[in-house]
Protein backbone atom coordinates (compact mmCIF):
# COMPACT_ATOMS: atom_id res chain seq x y z
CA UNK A 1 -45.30 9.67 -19.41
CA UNK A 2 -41.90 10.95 -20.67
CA UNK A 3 -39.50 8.20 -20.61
CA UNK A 4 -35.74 9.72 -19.42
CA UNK A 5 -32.30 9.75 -21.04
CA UNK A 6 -29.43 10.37 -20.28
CA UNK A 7 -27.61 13.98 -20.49
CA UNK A 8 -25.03 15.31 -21.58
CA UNK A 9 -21.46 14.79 -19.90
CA UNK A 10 -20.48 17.23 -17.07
CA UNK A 11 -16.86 17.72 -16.76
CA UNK A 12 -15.42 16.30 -13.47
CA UNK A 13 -14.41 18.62 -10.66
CA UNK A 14 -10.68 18.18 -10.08
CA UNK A 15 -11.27 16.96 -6.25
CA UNK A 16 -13.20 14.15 -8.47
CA UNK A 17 -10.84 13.15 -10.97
CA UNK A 18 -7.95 13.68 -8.08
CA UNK A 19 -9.87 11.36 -5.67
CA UNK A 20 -10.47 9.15 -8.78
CA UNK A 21 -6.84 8.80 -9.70
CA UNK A 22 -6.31 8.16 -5.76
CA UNK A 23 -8.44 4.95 -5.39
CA UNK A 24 -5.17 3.53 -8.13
CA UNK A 25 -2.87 4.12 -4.90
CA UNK A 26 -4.13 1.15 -2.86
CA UNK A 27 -4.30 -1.44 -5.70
CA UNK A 28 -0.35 0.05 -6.90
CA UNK A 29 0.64 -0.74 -3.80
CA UNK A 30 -0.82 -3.67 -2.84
CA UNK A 31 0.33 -5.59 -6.66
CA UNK A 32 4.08 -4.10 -6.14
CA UNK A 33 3.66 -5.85 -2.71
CA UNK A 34 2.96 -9.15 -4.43
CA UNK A 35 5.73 -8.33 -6.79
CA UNK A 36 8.21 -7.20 -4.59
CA UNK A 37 7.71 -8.84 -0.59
CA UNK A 38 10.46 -10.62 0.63
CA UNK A 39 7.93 -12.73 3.06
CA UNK A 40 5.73 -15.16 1.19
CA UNK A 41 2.80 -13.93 3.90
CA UNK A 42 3.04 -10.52 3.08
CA UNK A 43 2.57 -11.19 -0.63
CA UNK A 44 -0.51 -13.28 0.32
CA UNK A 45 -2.19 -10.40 2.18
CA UNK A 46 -0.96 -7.73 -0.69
CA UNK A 47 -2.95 -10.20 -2.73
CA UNK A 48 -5.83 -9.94 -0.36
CA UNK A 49 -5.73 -5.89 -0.46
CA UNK A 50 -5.85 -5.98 -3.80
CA UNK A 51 -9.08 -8.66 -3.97
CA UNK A 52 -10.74 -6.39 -1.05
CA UNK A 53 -10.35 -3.36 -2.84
CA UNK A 54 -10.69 -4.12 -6.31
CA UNK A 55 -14.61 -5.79 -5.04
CA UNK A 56 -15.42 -2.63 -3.13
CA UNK A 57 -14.37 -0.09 -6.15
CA UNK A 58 -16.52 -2.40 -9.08
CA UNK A 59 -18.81 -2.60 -6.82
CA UNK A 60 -18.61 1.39 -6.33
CA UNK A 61 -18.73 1.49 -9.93
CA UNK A 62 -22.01 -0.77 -10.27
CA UNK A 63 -23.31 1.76 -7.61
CA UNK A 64 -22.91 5.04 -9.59
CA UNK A 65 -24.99 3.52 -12.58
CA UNK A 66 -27.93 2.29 -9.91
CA UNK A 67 -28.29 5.52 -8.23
CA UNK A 68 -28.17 7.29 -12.02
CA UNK A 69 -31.08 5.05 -13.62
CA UNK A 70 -33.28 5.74 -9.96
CA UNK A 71 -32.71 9.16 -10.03
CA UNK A 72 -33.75 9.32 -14.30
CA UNK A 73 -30.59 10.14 -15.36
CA UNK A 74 -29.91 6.66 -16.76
CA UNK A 75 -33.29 4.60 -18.05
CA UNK A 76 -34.55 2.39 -15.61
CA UNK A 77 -34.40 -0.53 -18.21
CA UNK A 78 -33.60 -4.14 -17.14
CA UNK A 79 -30.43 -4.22 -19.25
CA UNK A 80 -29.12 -1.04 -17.08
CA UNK A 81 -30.24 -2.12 -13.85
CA UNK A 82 -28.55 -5.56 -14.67
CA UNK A 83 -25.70 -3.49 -15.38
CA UNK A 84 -25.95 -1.68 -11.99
CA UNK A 85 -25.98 -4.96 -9.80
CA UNK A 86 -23.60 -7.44 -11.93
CA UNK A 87 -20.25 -5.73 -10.58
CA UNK A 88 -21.14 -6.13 -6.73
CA UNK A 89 -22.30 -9.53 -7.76
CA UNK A 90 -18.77 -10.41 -9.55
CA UNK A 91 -17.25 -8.29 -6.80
CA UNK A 92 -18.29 -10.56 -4.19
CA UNK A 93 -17.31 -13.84 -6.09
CA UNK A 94 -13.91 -12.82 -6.59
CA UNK A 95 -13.79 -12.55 -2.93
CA UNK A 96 -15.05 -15.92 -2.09
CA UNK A 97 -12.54 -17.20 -5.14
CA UNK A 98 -9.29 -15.60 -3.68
CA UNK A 99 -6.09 -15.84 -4.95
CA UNK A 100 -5.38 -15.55 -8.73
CA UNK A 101 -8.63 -16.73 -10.20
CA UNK A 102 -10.36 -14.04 -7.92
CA UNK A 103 -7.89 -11.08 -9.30
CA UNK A 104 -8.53 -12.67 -12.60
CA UNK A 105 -12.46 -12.26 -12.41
CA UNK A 106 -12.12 -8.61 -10.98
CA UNK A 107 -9.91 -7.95 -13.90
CA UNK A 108 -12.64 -9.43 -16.04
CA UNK A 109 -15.51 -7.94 -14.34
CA UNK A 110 -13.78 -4.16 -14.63
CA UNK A 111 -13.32 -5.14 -18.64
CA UNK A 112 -16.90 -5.82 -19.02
CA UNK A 113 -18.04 -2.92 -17.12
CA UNK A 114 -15.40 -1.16 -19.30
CA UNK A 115 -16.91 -2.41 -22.45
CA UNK A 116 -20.69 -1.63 -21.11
């Protein structure tokens, strides 16, 4: 049994990379909102946009590398499927942490992805 690899890079389509860029739009505007609301509530839920959004994309991102390694384009290996799952799983914490420590573990999670 042939194990798989990965292959080669295929440039991205430009509706990709467009609708890649785009998914930078809602956490822009939700940190200028905690920068720049007048209204102490409005910064909070800016905050919470950003929390909400920032869980669903890593855990977007997580997705991608599961649905690679079950259709053979990544190995199936633990380390990769560990990969796959840990950003929903840090996606969802950040969530129940809220506030600043929660932005601060999405930040971390999206480094660590970043790094993997």
């Amino acid at each position: 049994m042939q194990t798989p690899t990965a292959t080669a890079a295929v440039p991205l389509s430009n509706a990709a990379l467009g609708s890649g860029y785009a998914g930078l739009l809602p956490f822009l505007a939700a940190l200028l909102g905690v920068w720049l609301a007048p209204d102490p509530r409005w910064q909070l839920l800016a905050q919470q946009v950003a929390l909400a959004w920032g869980a669903v994309i890593l855990a977007f991102v997580g997705a991608l590398h599961w649905g690679f390694a079950i259709a053979g384009r990544l190995p199936a290996t633990p380390v990769v499927i560990t990969a796959a799952v840990l950003p929903s799983v840090i996606g969802a914490a950040a969530v129940l942490l809220a506030g600043q420590r929660g932005l601060a573990l999405l930040i971390a999670g999206f480094g660590l992805f970043g790094i993997y």
